[in-house]
Protein backbone atom coordinates (compact mmCIF):
# COMPACT_ATOMS: atom_id res chain seq x y z
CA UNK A 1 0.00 0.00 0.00
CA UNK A 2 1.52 3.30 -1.07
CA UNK A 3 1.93 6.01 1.32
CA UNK A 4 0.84 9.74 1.65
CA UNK A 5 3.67 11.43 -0.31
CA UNK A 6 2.82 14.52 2.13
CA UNK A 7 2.94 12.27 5.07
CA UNK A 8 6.68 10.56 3.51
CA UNK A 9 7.80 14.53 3.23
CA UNK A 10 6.85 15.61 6.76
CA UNK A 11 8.76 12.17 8.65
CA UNK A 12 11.49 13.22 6.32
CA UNK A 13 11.63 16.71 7.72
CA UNK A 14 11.25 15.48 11.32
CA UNK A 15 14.24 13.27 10.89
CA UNK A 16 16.21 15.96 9.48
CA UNK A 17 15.25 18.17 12.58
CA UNK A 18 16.01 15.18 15.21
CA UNK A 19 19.55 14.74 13.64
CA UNK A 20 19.78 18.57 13.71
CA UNK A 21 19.22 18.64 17.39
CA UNK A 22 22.63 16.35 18.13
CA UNK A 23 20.43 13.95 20.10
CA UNK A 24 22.78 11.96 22.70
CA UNK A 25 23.70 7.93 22.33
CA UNK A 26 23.81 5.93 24.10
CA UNK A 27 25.73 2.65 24.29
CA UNK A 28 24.05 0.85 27.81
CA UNK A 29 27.30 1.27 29.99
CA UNK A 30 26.54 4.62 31.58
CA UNK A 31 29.99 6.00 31.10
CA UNK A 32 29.39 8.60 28.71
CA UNK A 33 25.65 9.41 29.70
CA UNK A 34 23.55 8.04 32.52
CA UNK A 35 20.02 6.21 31.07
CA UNK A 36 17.91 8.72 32.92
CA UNK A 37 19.97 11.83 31.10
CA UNK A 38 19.72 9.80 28.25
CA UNK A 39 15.74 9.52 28.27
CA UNK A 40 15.55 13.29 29.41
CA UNK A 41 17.89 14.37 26.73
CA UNK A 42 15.02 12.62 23.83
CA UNK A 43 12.00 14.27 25.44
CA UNK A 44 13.68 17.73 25.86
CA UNK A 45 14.15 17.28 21.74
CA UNK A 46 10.81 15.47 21.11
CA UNK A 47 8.99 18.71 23.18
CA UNK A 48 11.30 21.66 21.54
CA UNK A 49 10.97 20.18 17.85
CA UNK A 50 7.21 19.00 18.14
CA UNK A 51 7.67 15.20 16.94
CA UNK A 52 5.06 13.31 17.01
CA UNK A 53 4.09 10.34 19.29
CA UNK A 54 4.02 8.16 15.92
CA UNK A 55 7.85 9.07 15.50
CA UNK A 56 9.53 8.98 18.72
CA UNK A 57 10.02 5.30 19.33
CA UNK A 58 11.67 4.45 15.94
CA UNK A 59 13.87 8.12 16.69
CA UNK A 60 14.78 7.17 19.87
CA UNK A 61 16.02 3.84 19.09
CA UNK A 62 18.31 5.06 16.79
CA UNK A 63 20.22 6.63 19.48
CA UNK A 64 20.75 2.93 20.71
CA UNK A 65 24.40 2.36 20.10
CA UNK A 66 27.32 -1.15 20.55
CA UNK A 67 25.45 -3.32 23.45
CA UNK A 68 22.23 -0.90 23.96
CA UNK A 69 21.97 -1.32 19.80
CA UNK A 70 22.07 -5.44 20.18
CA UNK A 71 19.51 -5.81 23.02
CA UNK A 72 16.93 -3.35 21.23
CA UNK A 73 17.32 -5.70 18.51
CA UNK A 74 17.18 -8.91 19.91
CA UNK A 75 15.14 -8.42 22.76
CA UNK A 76 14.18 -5.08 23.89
CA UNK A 77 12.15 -4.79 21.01
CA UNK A 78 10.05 -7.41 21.70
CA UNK A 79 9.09 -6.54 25.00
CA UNK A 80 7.04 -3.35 23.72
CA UNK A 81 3.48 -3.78 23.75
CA UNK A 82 2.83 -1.01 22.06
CA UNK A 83 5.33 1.45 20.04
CA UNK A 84 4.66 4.22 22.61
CA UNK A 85 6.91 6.42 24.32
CA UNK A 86 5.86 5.25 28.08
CA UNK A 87 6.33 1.92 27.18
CA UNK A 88 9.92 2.19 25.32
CA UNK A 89 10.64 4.12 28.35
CA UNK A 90 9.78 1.74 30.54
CA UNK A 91 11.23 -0.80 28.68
CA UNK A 92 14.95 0.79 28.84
CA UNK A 93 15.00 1.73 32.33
CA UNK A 94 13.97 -2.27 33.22
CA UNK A 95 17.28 -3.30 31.49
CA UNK A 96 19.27 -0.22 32.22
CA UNK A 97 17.68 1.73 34.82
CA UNK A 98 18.57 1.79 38.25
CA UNK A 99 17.63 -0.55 40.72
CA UNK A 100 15.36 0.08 43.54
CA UNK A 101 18.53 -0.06 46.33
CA UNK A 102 22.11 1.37 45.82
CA UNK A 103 25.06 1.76 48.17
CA UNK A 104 24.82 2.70 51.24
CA UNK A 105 25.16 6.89 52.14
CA UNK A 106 27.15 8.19 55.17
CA UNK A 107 24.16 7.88 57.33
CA UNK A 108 23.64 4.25 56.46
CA UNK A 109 20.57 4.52 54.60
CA UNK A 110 20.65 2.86 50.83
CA UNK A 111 19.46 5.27 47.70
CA UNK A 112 19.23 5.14 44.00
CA UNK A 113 22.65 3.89 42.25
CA UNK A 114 22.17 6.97 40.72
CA UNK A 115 21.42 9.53 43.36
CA UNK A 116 24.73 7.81 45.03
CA UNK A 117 26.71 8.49 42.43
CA UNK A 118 25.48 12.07 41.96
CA UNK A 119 26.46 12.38 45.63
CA UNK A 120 29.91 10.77 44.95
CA UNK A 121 30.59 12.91 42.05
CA UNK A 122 29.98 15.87 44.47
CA UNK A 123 32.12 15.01 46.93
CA UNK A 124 34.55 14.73 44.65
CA UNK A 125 34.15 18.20 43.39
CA UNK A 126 33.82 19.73 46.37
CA UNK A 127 37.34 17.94 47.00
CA UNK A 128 38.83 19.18 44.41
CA UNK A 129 37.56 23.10 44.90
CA UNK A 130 39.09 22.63 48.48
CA UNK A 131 42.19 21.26 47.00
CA UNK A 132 44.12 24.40 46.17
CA UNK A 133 43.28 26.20 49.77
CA UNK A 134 46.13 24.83 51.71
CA UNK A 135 49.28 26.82 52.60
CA UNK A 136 52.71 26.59 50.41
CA UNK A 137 54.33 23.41 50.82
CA UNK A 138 56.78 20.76 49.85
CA UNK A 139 55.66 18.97 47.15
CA UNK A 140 56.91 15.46 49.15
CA UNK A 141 54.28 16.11 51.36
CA UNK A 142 51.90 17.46 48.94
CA UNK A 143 52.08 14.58 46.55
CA UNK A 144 51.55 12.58 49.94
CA UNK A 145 48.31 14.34 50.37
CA UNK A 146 47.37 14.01 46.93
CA UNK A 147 47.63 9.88 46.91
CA UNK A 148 45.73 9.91 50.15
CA UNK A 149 42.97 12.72 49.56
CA UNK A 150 42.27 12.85 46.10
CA UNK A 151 43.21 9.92 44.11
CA UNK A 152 41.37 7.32 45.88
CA UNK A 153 37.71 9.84 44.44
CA UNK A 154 38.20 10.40 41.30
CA UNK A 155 35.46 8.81 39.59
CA UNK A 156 36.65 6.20 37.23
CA UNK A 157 33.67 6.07 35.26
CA UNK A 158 34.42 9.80 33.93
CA UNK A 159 35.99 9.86 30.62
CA UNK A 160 40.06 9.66 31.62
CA UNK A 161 40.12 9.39 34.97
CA UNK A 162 43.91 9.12 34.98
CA UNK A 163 44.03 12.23 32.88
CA UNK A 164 41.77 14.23 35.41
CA UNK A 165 44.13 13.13 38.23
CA UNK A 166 46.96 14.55 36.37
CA UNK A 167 45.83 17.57 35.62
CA UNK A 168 44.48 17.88 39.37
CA UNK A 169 48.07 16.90 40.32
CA UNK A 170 50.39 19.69 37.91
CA UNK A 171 48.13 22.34 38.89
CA UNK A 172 48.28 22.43 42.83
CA UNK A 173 52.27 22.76 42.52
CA UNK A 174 53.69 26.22 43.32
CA UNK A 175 54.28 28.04 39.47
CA UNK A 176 57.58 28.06 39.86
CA UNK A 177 57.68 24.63 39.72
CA UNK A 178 54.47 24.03 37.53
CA UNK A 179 56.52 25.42 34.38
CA UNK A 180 58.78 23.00 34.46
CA UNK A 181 56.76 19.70 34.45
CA UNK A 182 55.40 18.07 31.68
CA UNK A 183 51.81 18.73 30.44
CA UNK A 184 49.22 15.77 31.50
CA UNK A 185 48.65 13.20 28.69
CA UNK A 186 47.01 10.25 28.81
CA UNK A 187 50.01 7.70 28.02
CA UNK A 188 51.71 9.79 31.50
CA UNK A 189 50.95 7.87 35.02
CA UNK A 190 50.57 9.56 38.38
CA UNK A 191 53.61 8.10 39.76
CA UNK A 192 55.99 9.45 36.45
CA UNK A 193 54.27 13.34 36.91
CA UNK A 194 55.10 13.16 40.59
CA UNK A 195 58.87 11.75 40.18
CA UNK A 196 59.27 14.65 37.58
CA UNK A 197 57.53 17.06 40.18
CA UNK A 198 59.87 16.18 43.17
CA UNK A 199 63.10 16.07 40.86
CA UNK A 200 62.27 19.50 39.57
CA UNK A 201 61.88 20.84 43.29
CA UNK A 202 65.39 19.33 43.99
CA UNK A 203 66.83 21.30 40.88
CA UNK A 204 65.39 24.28 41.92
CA UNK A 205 66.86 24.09 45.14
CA UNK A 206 70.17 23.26 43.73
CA UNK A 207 69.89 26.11 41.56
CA UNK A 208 68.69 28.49 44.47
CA UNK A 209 71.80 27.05 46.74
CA UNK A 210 74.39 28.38 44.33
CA UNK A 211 72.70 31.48 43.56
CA UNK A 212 72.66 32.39 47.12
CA UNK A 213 76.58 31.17 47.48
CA UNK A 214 77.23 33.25 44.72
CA UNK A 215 75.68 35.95 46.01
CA UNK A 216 77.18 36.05 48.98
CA UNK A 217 80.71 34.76 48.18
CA UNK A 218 80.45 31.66 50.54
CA UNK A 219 83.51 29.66 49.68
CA UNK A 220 83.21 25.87 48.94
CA UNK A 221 85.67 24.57 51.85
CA UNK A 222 83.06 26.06 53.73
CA UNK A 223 79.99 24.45 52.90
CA UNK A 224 80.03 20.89 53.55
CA UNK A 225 81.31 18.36 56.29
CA UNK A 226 84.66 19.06 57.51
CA UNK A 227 84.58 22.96 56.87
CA UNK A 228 83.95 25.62 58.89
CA UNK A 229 80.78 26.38 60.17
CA UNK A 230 79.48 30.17 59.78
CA UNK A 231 76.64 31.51 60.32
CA UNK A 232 75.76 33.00 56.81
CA UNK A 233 71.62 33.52 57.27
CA UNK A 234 69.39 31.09 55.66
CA UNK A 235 70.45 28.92 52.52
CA UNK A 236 67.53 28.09 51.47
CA UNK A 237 64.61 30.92 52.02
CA UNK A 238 61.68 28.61 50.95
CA UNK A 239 61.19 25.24 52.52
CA UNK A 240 63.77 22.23 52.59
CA UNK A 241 64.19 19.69 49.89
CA UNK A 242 61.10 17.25 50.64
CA UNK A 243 62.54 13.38 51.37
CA UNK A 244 61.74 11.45 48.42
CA UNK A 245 58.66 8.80 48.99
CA UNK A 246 59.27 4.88 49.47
């Protein structure tokens, strides 16, 4: 039976303004976009660009990416009843939705997976705004801090987690040292952007040391075991070289 060429015109315009709306994907893990963002993020598009109910299902699913794509199409499209929004709805947040009980909160009562993760996520951030606060000092003990206040939160179901703890990491080091490590990438690891962080603090110091000898025309016999000891002032007017971790 042919079709209403004005009726084939119009679902070709309403796919052209779906597409134009960058709809989100979503591939069933959660990593890039929650399910509930996911569903909010169609009905936001299906409201603003007036789709109709006749369209929204066969829309939707195309947004169904990798595993989310294969169980439409083998099984969550079999489930529908009808091909209505409330009951593709429904029918994603069975398989991907949240379950009624999550982990526990600091008060010991369970919530939504997803509500608990919102909360983690905050934490986190709230963490991280707190970060830069403390006083000046030695990146030994900073990087200390950093392993045991920040690392262990960083979600690591954000895109790069390893990245974000990088970047965290450079950017809480005094400038003067921050210039002089290298720029976060993904192949780097937390443990080679701290060794470069501590062995540019010892350089520094080095550096400072023989400026201030200079300076002040302190001869080598005298600095070091066996030489006289004179009281010169400071050497080092910032704080001591940090001891290097275990």
């Amino acid at each position: 039976m042919d079709m209403d060429p004005a009726r084939i015109n119009a679902d070709r315009a309403t796919v052209v303004v779906f597409y134009g709306s960058r709809p989100l994907l979503y591939d069933g893990t959660g990593r890039s976009v929650t399910v509930s963002a996911w569903l909010y993020d169609m009905e936001m598009i299906f409201y603003t660009c007036h789709i109709e109910d006749r369209s929204q299902v066969s829309l939707a699913s195309r947004c169904l990416i990798a595993d989310a794509r294969l169980w439409w199409m083998t099984y969550g499209e079999q489930q529908m009843p009808s091909r209505t929004w409330a009951h593709f709805r429904a029918v994603v947040l069975a398989q991907y939705g949240p379950i009624p009980m999550g982990g526990p909160d600091d008060d010991g009562q369970y919530r939504d997976p997803e509500i608990y993760r919102d909360m983690h996520y905050r934490r986190y951030q709230s963490f991280v705004a707190d970060w830069y606060a403390y006083p000046q000092e030695s990146t030994g003990h900073y990087c200390c801090r950093f392993q045991e206040v920040i690392l262990p939160y960083i979600p690591q179901d954000m895109p790069h987690p390893q990245l974000q703890a990088l970047v965290i990491l450079r950017n809480g080091v005094p400038p003067r040292i921050r210039r002089f490590v290298k720029e976060p990438t993904i192949e780097r690891t937390v443990e080679n952007m701290m060794d470069d962080i501590l062995q540019v603090e010892v350089t520094a110091h080095m550096a400072q040391a023989d400026a201030f000898m200079n300076e002040h025309q302190v001869p080598v016999d005298d600095v070091g075991i066996g030489g006289p000891q004179h009281e010169v002032g400071p050497r080092f007017p910032e704080d001591p070289i940090p001891a290097m971790p275990l």
